[in-house]
PDB file of N, CA and C in Angstrom:
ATOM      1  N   UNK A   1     104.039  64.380 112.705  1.00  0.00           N
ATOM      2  CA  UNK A   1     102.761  64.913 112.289  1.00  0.00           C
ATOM      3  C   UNK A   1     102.069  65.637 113.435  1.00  0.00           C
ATOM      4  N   UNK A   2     101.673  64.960 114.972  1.00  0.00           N
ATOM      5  CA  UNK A   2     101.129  65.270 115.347  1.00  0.00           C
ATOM      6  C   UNK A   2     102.089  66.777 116.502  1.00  0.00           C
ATOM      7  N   UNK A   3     103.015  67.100 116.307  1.00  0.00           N
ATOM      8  CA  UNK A   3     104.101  67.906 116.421  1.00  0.00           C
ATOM      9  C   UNK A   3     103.959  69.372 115.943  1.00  0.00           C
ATOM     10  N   UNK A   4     103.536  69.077 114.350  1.00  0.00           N
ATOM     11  CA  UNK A   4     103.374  69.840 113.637  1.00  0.00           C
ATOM     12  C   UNK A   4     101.782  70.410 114.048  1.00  0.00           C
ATOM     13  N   UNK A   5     100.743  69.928 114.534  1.00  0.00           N
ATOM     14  CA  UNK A   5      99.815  69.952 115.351  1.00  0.00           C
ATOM     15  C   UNK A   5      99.855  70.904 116.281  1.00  0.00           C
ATOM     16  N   UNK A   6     100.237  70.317 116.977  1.00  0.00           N
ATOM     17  CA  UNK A   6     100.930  71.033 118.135  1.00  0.00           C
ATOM     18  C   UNK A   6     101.289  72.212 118.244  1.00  0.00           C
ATOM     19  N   UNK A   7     102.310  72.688 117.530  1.00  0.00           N
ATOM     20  CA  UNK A   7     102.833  73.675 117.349  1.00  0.00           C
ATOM     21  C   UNK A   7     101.727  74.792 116.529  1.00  0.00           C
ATOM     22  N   UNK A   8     101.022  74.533 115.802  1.00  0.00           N
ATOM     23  CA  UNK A   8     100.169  75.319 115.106  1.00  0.00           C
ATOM     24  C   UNK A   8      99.135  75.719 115.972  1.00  0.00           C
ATOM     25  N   UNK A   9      98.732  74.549 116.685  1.00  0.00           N
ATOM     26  CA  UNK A   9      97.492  74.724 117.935  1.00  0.00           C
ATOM     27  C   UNK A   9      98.014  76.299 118.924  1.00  0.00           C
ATOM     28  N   UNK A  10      99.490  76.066 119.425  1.00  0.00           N
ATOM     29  CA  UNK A  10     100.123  76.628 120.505  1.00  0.00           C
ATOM     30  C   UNK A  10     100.009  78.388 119.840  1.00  0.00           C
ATOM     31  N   UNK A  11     100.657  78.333 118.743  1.00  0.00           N
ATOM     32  CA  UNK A  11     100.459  79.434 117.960  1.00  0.00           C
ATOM     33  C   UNK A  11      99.224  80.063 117.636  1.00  0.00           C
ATOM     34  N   UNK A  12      97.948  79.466 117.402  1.00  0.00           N
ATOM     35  CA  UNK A  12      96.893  79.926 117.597  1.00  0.00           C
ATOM     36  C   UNK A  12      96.529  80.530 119.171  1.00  0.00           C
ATOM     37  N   UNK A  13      97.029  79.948 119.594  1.00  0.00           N
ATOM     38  CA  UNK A  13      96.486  80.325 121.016  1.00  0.00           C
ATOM     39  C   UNK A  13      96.987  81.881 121.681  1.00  0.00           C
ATOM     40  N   UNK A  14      98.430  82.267 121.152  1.00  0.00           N
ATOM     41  CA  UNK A  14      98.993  82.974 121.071  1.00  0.00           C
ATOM     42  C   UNK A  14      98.426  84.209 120.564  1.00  0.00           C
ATOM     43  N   UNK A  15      97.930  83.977 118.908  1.00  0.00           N
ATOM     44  CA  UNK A  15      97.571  84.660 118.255  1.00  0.00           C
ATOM     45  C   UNK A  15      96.050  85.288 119.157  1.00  0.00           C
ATOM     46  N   UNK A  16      95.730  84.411 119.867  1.00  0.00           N
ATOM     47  CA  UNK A  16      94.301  85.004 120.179  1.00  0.00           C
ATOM     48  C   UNK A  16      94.283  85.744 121.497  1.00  0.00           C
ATOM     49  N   UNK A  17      95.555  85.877 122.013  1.00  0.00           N
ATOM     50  CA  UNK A  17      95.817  86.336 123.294  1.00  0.00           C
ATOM     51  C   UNK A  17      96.816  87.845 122.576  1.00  0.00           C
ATOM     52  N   UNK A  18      97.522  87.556 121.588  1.00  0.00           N
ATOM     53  CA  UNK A  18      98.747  89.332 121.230  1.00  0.00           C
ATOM     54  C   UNK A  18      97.409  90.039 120.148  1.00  0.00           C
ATOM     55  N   UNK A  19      96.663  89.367 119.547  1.00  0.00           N
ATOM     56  CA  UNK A  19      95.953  90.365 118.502  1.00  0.00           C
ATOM     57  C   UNK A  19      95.530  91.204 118.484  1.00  0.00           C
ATOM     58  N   UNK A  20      94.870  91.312 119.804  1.00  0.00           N
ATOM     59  CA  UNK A  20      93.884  92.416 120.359  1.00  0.00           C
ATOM     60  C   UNK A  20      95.024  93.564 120.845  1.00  0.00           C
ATOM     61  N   UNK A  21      95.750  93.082 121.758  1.00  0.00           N
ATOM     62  CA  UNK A  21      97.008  94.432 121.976  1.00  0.00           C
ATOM     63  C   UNK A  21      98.078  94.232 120.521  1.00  0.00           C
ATOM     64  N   UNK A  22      98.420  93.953 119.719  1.00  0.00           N
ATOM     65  CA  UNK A  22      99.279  94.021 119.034  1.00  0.00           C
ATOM     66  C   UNK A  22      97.635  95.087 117.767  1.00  0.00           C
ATOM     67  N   UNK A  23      96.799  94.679 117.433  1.00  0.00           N
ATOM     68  CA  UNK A  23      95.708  95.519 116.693  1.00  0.00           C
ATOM     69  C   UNK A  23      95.298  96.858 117.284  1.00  0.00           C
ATOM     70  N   UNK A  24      95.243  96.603 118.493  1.00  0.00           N
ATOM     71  CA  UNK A  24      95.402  98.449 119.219  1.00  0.00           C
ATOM     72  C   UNK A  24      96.138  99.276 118.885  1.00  0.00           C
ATOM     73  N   UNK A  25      97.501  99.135 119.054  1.00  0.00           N
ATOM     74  CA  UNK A  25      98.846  99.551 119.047  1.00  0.00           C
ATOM     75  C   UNK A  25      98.814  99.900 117.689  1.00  0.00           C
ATOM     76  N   UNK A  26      98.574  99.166 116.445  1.00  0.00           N
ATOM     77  CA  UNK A  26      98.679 100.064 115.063  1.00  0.00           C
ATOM     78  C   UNK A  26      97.800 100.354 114.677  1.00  0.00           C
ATOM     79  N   UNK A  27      96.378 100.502 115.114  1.00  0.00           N
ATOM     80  CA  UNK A  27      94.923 101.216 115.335  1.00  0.00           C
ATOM     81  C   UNK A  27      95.673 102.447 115.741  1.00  0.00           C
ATOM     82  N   UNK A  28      96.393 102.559 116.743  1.00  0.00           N
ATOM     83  CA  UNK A  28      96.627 103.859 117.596  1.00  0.00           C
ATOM     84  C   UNK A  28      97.351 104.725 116.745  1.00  0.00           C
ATOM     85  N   UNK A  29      98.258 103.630 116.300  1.00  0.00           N
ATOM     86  CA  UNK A  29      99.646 104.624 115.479  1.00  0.00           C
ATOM     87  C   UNK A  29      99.297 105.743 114.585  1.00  0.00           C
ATOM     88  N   UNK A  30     100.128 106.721 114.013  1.00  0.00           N
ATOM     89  CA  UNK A  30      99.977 107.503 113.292  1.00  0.00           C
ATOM     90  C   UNK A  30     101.198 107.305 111.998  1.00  0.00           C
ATOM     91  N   UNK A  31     101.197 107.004 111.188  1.00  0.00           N
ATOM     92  CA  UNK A  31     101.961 106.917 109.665  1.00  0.00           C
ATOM     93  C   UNK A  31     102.103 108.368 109.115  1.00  0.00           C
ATOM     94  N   UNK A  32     103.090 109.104 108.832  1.00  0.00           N
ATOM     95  CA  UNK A  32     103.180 110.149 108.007  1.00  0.00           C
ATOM     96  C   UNK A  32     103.760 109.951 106.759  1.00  0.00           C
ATOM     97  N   UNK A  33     103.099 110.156 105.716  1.00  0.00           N
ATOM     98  CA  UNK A  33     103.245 110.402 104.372  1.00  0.00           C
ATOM     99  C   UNK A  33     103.617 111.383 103.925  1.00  0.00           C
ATOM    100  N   UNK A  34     104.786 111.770 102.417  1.00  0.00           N
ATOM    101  CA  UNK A  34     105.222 113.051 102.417  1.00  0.00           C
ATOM    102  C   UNK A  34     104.786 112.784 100.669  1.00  0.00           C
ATOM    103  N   UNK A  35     105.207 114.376 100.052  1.00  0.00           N
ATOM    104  CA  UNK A  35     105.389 114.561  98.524  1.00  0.00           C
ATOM    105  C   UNK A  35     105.787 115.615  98.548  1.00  0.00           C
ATOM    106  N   UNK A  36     106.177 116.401  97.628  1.00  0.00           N
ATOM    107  CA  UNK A  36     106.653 117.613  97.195  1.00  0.00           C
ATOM    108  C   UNK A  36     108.067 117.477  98.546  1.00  0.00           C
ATOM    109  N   UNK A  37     109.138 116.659  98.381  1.00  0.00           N
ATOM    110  CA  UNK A  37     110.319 117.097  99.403  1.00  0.00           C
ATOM    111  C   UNK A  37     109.862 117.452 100.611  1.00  0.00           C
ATOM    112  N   UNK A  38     108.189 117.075 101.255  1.00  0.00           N
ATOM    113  CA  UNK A  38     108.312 116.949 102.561  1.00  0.00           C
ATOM    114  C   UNK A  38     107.015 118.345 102.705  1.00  0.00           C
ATOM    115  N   UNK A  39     106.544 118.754 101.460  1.00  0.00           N
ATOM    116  CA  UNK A  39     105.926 120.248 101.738  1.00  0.00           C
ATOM    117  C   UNK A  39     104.789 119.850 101.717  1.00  0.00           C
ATOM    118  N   UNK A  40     104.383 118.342 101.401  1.00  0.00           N
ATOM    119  CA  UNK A  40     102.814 117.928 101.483  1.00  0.00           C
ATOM    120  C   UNK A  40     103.167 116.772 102.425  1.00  0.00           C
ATOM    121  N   UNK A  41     102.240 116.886 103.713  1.00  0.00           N
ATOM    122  CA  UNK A  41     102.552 115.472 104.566  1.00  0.00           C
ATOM    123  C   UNK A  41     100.747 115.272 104.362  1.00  0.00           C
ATOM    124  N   UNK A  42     100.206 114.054 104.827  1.00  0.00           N
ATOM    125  CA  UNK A  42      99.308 113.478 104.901  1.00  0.00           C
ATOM    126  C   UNK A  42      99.558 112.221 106.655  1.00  0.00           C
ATOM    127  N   UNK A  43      99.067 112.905 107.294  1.00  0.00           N
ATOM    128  CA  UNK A  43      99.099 111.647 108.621  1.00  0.00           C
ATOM    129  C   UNK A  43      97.993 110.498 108.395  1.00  0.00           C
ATOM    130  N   UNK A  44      98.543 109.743 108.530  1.00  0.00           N
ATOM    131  CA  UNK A  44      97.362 108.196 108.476  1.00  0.00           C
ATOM    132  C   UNK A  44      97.224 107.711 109.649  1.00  0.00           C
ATOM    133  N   UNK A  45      96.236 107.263 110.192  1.00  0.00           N
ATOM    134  CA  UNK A  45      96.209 106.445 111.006  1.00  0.00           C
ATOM    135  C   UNK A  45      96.196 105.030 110.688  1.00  0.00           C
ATOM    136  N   UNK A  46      96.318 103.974 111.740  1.00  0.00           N
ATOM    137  CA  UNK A  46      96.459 102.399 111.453  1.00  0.00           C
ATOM    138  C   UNK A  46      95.402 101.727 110.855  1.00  0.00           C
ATOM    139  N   UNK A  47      94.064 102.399 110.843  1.00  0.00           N
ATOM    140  CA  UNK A  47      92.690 101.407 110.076  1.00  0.00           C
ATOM    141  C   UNK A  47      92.975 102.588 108.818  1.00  0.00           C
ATOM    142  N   UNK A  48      94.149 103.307 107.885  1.00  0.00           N
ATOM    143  CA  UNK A  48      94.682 103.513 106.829  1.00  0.00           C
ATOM    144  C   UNK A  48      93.285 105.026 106.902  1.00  0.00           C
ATOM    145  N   UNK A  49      92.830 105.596 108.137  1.00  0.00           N
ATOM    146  CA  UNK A  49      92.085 106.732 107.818  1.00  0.00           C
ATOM    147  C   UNK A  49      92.836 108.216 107.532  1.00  0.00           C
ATOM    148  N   UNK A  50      92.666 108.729 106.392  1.00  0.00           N
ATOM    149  CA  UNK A  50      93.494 110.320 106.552  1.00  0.00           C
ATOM    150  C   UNK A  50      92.873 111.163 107.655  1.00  0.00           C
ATOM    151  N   UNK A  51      94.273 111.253 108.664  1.00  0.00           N
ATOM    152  CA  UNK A  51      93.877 112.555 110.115  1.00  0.00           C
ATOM    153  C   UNK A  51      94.209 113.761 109.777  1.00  0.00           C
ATOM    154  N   UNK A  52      95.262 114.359 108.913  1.00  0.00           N
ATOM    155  CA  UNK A  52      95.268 115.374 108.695  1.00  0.00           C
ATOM    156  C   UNK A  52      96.429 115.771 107.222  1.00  0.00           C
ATOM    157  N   UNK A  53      96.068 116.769 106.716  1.00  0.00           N
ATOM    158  CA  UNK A  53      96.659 117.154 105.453  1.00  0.00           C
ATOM    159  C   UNK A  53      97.273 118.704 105.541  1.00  0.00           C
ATOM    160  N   UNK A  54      98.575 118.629 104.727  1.00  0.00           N
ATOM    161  CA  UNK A  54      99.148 119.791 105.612  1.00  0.00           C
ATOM    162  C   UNK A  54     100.155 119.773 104.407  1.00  0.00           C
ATOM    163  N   UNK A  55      99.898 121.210 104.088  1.00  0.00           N
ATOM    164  CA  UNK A  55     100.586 121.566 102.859  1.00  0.00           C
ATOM    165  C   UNK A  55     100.938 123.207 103.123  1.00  0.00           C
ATOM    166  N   UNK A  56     102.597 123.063 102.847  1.00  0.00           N
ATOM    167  CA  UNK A  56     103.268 124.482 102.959  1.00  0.00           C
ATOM    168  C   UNK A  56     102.936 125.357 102.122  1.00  0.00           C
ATOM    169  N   UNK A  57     102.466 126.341 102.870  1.00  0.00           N
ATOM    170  CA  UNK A  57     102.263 127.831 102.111  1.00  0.00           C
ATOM    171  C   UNK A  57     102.877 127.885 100.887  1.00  0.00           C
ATOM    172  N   UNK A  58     104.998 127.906 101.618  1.00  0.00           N
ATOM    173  CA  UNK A  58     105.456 128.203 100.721  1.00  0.00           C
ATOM    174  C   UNK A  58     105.600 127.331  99.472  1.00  0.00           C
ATOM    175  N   UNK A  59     105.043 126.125  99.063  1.00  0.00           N
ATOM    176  CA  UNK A  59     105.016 125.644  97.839  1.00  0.00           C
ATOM    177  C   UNK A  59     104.275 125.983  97.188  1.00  0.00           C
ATOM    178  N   UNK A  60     102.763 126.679  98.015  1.00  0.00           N
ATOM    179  CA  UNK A  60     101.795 127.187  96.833  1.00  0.00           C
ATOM    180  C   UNK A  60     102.324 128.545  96.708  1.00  0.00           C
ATOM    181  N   UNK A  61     102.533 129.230  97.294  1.00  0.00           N
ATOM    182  CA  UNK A  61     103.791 130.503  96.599  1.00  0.00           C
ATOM    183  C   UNK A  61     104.710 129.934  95.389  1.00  0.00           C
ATOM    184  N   UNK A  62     105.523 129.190  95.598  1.00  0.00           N
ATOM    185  CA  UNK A  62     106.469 128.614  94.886  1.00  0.00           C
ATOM    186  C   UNK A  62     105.654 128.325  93.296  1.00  0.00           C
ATOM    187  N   UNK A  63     104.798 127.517  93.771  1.00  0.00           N
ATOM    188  CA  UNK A  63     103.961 126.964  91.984  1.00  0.00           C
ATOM    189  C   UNK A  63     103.204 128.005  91.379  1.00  0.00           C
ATOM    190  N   UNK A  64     102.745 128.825  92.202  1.00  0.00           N
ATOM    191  CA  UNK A  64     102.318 130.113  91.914  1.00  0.00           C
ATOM    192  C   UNK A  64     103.045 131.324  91.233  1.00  0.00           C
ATOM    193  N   UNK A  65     104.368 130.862  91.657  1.00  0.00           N
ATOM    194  CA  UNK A  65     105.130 132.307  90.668  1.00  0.00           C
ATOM    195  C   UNK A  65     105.683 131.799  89.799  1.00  0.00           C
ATOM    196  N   UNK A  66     105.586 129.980  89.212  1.00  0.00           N
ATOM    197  CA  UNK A  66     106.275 130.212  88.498  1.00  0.00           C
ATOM    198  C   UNK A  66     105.075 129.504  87.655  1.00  0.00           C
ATOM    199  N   UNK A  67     103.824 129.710  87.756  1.00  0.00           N
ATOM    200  CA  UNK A  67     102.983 129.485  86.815  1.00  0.00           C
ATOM    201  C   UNK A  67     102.588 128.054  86.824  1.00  0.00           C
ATOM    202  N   UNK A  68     103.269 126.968  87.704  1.00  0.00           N
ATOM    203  CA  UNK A  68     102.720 125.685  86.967  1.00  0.00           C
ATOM    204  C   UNK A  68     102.358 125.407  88.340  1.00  0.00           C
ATOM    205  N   UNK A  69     101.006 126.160  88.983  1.00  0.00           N
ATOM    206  CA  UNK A  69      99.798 125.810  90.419  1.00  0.00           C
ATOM    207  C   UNK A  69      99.070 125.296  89.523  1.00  0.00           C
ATOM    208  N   UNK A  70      97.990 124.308  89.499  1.00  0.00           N
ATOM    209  CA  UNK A  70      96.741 123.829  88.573  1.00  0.00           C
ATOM    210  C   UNK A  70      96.376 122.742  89.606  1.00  0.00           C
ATOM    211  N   UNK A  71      94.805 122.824  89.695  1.00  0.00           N
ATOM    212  CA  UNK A  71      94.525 121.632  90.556  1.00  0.00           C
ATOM    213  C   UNK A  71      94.386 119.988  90.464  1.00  0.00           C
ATOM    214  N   UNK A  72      95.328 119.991  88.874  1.00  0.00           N
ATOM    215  CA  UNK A  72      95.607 118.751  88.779  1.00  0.00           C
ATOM    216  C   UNK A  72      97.265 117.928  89.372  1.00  0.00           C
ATOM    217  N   UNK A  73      98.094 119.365  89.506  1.00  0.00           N
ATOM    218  CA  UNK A  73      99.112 118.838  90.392  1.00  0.00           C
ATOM    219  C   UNK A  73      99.267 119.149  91.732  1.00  0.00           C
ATOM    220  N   UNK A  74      98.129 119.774  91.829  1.00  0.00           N
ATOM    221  CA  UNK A  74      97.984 119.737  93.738  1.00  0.00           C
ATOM    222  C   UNK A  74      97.267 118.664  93.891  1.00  0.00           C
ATOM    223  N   UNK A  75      96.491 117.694  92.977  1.00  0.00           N
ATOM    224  CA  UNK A  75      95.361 116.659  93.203  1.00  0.00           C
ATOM    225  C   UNK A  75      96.687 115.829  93.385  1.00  0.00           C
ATOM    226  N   UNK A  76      97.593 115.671  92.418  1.00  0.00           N
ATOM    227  CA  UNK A  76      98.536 114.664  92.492  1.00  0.00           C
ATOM    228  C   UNK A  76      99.411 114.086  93.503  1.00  0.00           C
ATOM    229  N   UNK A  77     100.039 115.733  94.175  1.00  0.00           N
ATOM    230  CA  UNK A  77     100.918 115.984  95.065  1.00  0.00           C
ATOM    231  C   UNK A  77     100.045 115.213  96.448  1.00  0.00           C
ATOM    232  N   UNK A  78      98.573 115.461  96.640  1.00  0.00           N
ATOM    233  CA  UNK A  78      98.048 115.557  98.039  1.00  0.00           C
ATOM    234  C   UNK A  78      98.010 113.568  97.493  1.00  0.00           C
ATOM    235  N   UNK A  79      97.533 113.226  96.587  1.00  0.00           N
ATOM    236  CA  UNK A  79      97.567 111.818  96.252  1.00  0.00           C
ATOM    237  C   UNK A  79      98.572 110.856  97.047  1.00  0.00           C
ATOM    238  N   UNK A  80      99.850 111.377  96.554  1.00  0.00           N
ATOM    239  CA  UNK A  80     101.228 110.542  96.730  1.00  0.00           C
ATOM    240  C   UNK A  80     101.492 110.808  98.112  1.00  0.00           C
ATOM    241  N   UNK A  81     101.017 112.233  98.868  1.00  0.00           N
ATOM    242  CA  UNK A  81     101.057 111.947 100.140  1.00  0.00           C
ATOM    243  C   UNK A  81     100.464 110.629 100.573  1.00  0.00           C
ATOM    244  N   UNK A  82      98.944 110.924 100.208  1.00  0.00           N
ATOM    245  CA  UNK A  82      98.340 110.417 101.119  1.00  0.00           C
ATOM    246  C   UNK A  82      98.707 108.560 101.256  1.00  0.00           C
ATOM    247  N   UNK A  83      98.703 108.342  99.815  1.00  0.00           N
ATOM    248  CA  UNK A  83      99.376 107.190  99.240  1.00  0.00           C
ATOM    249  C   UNK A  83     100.203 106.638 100.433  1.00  0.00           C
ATOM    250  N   UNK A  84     101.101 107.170 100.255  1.00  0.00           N
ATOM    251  CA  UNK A  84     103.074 107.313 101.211  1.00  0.00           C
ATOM    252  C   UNK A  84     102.265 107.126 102.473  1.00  0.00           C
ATOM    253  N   UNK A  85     101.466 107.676 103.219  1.00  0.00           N
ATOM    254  CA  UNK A  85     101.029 107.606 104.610  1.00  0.00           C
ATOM    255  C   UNK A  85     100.694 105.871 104.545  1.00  0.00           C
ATOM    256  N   UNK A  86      99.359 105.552 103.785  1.00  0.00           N
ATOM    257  CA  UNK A  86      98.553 104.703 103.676  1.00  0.00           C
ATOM    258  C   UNK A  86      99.562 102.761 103.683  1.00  0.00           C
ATOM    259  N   UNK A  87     100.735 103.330 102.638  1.00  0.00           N
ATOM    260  CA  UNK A  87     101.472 102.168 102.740  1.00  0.00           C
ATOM    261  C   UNK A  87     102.163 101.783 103.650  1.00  0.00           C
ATOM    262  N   UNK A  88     102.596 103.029 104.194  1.00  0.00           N
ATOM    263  CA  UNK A  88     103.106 102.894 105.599  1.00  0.00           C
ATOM    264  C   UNK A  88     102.886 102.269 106.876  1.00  0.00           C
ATOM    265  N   UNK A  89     101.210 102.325 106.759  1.00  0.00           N
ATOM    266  CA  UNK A  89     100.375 101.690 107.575  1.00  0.00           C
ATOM    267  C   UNK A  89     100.126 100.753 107.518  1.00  0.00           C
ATOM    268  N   UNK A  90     100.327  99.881 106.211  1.00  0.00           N
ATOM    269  CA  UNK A  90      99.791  98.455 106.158  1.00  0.00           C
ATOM    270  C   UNK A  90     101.128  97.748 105.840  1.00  0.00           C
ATOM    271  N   UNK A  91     102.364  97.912 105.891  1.00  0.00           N
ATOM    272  CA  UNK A  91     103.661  97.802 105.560  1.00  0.00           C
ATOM    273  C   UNK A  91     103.679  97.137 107.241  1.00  0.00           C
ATOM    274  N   UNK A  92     102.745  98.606 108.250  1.00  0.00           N
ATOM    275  CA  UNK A  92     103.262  98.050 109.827  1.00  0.00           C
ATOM    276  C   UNK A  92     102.259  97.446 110.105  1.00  0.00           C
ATOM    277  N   UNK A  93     100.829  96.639 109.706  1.00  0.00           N
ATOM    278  CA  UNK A  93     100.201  96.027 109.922  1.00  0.00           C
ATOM    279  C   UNK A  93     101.017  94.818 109.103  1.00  0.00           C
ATOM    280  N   UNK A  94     101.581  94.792 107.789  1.00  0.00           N
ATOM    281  CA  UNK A  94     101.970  92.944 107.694  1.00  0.00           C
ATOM    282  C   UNK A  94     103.208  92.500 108.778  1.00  0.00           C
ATOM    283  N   UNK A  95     103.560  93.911 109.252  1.00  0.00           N
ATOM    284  CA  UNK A  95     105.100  93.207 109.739  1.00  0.00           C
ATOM    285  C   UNK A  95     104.127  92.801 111.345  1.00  0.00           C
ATOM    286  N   UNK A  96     103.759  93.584 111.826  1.00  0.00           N
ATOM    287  CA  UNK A  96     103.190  93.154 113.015  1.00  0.00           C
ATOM    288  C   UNK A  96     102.618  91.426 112.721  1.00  0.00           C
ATOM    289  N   UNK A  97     101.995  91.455 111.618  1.00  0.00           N
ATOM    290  CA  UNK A  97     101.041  89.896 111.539  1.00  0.00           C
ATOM    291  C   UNK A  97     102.724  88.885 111.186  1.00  0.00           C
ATOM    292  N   UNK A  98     103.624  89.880 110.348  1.00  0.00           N
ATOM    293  CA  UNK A  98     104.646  88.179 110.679  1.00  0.00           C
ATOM    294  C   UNK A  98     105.180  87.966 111.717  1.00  0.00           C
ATOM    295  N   UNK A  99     105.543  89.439 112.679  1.00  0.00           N
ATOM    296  CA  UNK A  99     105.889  89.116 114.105  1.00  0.00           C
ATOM    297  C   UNK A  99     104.832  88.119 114.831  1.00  0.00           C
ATOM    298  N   UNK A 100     103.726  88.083 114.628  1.00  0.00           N
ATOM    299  CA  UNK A 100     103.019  87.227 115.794  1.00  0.00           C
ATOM    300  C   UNK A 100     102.773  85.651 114.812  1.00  0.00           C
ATOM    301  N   UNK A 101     103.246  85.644 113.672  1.00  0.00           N
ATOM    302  CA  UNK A 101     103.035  84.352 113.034  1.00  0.00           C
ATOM    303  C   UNK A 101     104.537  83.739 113.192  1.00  0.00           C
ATOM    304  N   UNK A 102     105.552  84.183 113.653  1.00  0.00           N
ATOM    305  CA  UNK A 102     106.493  83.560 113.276  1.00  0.00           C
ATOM    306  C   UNK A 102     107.039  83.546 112.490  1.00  0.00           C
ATOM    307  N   UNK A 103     106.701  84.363 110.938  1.00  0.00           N
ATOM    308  CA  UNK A 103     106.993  84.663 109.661  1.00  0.00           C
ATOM    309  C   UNK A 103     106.153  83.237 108.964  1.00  0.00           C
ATOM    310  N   UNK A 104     105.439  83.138 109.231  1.00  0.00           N
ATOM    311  CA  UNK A 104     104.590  81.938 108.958  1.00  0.00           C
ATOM    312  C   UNK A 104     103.602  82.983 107.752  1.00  0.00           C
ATOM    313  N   UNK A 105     103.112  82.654 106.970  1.00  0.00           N
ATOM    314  CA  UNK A 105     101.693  83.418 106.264  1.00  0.00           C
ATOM    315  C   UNK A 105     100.370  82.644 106.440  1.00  0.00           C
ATOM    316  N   UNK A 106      99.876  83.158 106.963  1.00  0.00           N
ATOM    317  CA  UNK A 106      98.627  82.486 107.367  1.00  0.00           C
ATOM    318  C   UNK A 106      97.220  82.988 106.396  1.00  0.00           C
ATOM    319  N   UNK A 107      96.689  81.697 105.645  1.00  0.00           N
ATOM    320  CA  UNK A 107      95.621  82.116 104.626  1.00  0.00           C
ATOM    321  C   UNK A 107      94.388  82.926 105.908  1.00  0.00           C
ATOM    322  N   UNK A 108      94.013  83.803 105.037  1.00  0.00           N
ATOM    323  CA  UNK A 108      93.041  84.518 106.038  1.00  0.00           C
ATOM    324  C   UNK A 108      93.358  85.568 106.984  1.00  0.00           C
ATOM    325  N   UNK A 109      94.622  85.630 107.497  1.00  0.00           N
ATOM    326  CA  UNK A 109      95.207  86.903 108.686  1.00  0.00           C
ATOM    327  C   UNK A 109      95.369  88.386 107.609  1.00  0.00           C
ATOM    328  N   UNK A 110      95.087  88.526 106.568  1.00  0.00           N
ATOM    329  CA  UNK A 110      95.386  89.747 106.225  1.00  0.00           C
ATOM    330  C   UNK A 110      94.308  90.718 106.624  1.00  0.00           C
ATOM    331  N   UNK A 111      93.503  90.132 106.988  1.00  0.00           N
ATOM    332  CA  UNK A 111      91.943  90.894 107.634  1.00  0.00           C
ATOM    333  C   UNK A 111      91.969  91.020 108.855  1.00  0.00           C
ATOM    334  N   UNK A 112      92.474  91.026 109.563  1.00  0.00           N
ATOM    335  CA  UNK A 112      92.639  90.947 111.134  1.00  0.00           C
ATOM    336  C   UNK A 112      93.123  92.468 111.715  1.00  0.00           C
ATOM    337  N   UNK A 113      93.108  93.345 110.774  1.00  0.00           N
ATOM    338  CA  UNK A 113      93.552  94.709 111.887  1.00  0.00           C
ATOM    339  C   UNK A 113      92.967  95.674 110.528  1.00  0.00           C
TER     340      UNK A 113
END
């Protein structure tokens, strides 16, 4: 019992010493999100903010000549980017939280970055 103590204590202690540099580090990161085969990217950063949106000319040429441009599938396209970025980012925020748990799940750590 008191083992199991122990070990949880030690791990906290841990946690309160990697969080702050392990929460920087995917604060810092940048996630790129794609759609349209790569012609819509969306960059995310680690607190899941959109930094920049970036869409090839040539696809709005492309939807343009062949009639099906409408700003409900450019709403879509810039969506699934941004989407694709966003999961990316919190995909490397849970793996970071099981790296420092041990693969442990801890009630409450999903708020921590």
């Amino acid at each position: 019992m008191f083992g199991d103590i122990g070990k949880m204590l030690k791990m906290a202690g841990q946690l309160k010493t990697k969080l702050p540099e392990v929460r920087q580090r995917i604060q810092s990161s940048q996630f790129t999100g794609q759609s349209a085969g790569g012609r819509v990217r969306a960059v995310v950063n680690g607190k899941l903010g959109l930094e920049t949106l970036e869409i090839q000319p040539e696809l709005l040429a492309e939807l343009s000549a062949d009639g099906s441009l409408d700003a409900s599938l450019l709403g879509d396209l810039l969506k699934v980017a941004i989407s694709d970025g966003q999961q990316q980012a919190a995909d490397a925020m849970q793996q970071a939280m099981m790296e420092l748990t041990g693969g442990m799940k801890l009630p409450g750590m999903d708020g921590l970055f």
